[in-house]
Protein backbone atom coordinates (compact mmCIF):
# COMPACT_ATOMS: atom_id res chain seq x y z
CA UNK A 1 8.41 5.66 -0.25
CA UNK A 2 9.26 3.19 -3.27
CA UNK A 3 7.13 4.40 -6.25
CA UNK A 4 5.25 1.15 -8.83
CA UNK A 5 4.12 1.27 -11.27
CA UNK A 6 2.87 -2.26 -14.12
CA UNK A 7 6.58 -2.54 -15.02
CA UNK A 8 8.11 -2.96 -11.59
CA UNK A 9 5.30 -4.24 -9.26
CA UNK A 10 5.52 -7.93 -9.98
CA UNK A 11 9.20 -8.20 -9.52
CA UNK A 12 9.18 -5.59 -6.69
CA UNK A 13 7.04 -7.74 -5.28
CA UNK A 14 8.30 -10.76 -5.60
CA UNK A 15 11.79 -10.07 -4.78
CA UNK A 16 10.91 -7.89 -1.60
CA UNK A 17 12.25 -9.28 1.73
CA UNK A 18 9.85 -8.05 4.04
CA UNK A 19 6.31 -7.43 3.59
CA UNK A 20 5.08 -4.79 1.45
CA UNK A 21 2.26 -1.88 2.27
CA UNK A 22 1.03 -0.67 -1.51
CA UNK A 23 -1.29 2.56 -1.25
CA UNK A 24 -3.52 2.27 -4.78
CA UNK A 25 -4.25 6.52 -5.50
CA UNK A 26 -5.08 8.77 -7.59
CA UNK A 27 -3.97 11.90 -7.84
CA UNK A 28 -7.42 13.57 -8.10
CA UNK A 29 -8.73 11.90 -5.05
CA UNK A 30 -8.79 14.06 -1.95
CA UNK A 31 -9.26 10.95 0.71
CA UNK A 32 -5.90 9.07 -1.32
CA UNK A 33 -4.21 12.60 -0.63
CA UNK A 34 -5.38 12.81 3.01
CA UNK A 35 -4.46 9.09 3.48
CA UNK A 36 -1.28 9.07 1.66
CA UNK A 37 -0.13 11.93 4.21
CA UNK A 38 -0.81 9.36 7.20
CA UNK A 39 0.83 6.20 5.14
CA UNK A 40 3.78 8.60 4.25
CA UNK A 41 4.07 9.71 8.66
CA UNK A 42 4.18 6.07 9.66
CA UNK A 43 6.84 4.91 6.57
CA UNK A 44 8.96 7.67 8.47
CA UNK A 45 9.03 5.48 11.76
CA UNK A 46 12.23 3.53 12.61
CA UNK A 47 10.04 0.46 13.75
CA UNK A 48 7.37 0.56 10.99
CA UNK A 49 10.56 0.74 8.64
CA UNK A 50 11.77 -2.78 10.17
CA UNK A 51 8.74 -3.95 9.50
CA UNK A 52 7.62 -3.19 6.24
CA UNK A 53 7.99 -1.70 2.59
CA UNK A 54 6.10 1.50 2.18
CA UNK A 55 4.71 2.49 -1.35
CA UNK A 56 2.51 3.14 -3.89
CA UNK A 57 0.89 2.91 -6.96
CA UNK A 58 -0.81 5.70 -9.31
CA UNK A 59 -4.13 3.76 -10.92
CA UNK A 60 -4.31 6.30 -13.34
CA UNK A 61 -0.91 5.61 -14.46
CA UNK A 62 -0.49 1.39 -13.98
CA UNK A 63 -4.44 0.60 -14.75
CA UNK A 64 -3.19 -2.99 -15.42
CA UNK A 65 -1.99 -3.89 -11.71
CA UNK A 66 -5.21 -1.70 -10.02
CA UNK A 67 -7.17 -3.98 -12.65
CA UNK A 68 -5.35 -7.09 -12.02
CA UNK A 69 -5.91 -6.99 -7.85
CA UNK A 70 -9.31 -5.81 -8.91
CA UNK A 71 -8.80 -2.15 -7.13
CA UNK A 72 -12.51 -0.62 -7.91
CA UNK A 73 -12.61 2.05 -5.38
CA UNK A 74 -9.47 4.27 -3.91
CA UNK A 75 -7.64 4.66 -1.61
CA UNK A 76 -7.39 0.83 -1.66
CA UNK A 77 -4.57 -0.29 0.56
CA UNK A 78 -2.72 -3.85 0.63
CA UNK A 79 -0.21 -5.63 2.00
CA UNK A 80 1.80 -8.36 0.83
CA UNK A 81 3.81 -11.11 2.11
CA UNK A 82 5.66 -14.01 0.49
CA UNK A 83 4.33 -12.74 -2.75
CA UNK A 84 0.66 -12.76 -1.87
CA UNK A 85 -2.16 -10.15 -0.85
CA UNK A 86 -2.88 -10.80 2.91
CA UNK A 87 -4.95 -7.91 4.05
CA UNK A 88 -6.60 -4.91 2.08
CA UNK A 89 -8.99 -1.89 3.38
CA UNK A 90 -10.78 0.56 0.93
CA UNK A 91 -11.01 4.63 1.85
CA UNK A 92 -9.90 6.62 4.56
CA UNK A 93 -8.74 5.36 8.00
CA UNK A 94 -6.96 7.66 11.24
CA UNK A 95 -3.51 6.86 11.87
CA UNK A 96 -4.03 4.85 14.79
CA UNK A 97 -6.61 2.44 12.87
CA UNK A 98 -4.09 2.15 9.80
CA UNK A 99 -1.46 1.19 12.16
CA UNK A 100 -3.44 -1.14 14.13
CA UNK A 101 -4.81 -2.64 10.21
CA UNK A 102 -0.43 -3.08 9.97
CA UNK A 103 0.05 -4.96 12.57
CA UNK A 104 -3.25 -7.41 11.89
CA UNK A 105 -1.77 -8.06 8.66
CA UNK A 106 1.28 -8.50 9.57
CA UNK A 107 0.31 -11.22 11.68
CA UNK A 108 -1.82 -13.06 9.20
């Protein structure tokens, strides 16, 4: 999983050629932790990996991105596509919901 941070998000994100799945966290959070395990099983899947970008982004560490897509609450979760925020969810979901959230967004 690809690691951003306020240096390397724009560009990441502009220059990525699929669309991109950013987890917002904090290391002190235990529902990011708990989360970030399920985020970090699906990245691992062949097909999820043809789909998508998996990474993420420490708030603590980049405040200026979390501030600039106006990330209040974590986990936040988005996904991106053709440079652009197409779906986001805030706190925990199961596995099966965040993969089912995936494919809605993907389809947006």
């Amino acid at each position: 999983m690809t690691i951003l941070n306020d240096q390397n998000f724009k560009k990441f994100i502009e220059e990525a050629e699929k669309p991109v799945l950013v987890d917002f966290f904090a290391e002190w959070c235990p529902p990011c932790s708990f989360l970030g395990n399920i985020i970090e099983k699906i990245s691992k899947e062949k097909e999820m990996q043809d789909k998508l970008i998996f990474t993420k982004l420490n708030i603590d560490e980049s405040p200026e991105t979390a501030r600039q897509f106006k990330v209040e609450q974590i986990p936040t979760v988005m996904l991106f596509r053709n440079k652009e925020a197409v779906a986001d969810f805030l706190g925990f979901m199961p596995e099966e919901a965040v993969k089912e959230w995936i494919e809605s967004g993907l389809k947006k």
